[in-house]
Protein backbone atom coordinates (compact mmCIF):
# COMPACT_ATOMS: atom_id res chain seq x y z
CA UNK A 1 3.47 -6.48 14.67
CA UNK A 2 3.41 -3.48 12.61
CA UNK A 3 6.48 -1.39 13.22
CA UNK A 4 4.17 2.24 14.23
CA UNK A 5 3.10 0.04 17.27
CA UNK A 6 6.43 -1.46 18.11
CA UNK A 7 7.87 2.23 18.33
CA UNK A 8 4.78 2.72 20.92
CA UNK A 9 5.48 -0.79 23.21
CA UNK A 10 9.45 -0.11 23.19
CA UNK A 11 8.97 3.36 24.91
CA UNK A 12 9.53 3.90 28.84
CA UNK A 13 7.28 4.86 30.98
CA UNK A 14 5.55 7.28 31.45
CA UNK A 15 5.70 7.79 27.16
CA UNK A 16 4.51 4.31 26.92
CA UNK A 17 1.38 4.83 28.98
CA UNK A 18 0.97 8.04 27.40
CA UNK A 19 1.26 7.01 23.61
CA UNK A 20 -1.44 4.02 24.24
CA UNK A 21 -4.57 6.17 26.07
CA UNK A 22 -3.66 8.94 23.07
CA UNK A 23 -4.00 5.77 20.61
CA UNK A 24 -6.86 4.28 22.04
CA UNK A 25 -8.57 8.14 21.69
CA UNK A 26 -7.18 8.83 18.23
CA UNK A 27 -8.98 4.70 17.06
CA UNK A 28 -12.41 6.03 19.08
CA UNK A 29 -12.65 9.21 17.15
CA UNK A 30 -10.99 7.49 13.60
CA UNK A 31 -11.95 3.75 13.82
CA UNK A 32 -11.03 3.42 9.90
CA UNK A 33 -7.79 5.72 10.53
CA UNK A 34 -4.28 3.40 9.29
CA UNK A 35 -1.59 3.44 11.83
CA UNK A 36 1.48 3.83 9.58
CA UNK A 37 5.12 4.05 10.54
CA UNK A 38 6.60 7.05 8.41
CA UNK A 39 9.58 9.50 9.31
CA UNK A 40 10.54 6.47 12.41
CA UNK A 41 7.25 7.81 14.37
CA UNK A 42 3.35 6.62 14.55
CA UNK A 43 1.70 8.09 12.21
CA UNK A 44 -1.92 7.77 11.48
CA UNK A 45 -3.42 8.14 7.95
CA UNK A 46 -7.25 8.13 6.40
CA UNK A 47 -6.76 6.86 2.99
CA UNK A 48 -3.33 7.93 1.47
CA UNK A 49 -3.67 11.76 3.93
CA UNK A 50 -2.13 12.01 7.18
CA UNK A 51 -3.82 12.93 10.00
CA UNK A 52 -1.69 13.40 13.08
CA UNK A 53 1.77 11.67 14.38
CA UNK A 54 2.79 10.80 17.67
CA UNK A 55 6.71 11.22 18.87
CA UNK A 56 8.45 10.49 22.25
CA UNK A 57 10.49 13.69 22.13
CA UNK A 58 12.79 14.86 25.25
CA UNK A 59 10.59 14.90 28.17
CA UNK A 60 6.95 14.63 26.40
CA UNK A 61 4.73 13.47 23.55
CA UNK A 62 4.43 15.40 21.45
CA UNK A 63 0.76 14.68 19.07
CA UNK A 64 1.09 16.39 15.77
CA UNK A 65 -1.23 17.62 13.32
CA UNK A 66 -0.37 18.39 9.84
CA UNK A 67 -4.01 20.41 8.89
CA UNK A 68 -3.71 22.92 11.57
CA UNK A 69 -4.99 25.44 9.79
CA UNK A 70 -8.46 23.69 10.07
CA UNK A 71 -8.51 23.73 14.07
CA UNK A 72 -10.19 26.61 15.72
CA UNK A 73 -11.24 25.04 19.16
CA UNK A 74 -8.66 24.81 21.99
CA UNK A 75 -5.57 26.14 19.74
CA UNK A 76 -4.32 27.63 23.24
CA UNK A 77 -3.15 23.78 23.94
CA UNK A 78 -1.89 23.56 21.03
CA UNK A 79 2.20 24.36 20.60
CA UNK A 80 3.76 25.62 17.17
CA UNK A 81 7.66 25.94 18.50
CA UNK A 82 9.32 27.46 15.52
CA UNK A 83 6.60 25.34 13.25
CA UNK A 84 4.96 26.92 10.24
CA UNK A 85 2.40 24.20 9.25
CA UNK A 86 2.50 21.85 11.84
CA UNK A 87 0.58 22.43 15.63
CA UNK A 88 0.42 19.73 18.26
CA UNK A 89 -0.39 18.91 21.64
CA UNK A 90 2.20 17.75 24.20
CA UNK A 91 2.16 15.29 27.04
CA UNK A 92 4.34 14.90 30.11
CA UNK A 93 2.67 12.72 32.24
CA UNK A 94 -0.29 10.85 31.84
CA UNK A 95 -2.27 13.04 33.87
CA UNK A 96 -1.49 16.02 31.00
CA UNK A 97 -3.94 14.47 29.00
CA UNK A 98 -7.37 16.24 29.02
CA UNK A 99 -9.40 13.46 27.16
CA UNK A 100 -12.11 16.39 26.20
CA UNK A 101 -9.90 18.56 24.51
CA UNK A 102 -7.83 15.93 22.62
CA UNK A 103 -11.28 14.37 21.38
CA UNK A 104 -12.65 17.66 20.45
CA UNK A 105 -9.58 18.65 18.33
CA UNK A 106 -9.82 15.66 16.62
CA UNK A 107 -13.63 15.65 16.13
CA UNK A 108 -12.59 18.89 13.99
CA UNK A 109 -10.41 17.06 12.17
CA UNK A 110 -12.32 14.67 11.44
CA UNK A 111 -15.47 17.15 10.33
CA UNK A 112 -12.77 18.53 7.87
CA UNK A 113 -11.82 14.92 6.47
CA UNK A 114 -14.07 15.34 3.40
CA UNK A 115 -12.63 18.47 2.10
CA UNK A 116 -9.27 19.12 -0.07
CA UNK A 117 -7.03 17.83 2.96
CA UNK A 118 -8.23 14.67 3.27
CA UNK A 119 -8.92 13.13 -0.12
């Protein structure tokens, strides 16, 4: 078992829960994305380019994205807490998770993918 999905199974609940459903949207939208483990987190790559992270942080999940500058739609979910580059989205419970939004974010990531960012 790859290490990035041993981090995911070893987590309590409710981050357990939480890190799968995100997975299983992040494989739908990316089917050819690489889940790595870099920096002891999930991370998932196209190619040799990352394009988000997942982390069991305090109380919530925290789903990162390095490109953030390419996201324009819903960036009032998304949290930059003393971040320069980095934005994410962050999940309490399993009921924080507004499939739409998550799959829309990364649908913009993912129409970005063939420029600079992702090569």
């Amino acid at each position: 078992m790859n290490p990035a999905e041993v981090y995911i199974l070893k987590q309590p609940e409710p981050y357990k829960s939480i890190l799968l459903h995100v997975q299983i949207l992040i494989e739908h939208v990316f089917p050819d994305a690489e889940l790595k483990y870099k920096w002891r987190i999930p991370c998932y790559y196209i190619g040799t380019r990352p394009i988000c992270y997942l982390n069991q942080s305090k109380n919530y999940i925290d789903v990162g994205f390095w490109h953030s500058a390419h996201i324009t739609k819903h960036t009032e979910h998304l949290v930059t807490e003393n971040r320069k580059v980095v934005k994410s989205l962050r999940y309490n419970t399993l009921d924080d998770i507004n499939d739409e939004i998550l799959i829309r974010i990364l649908e913009e990531v993912e129409k970005h993918k063939n420029k600079s960012f992702l090569k």
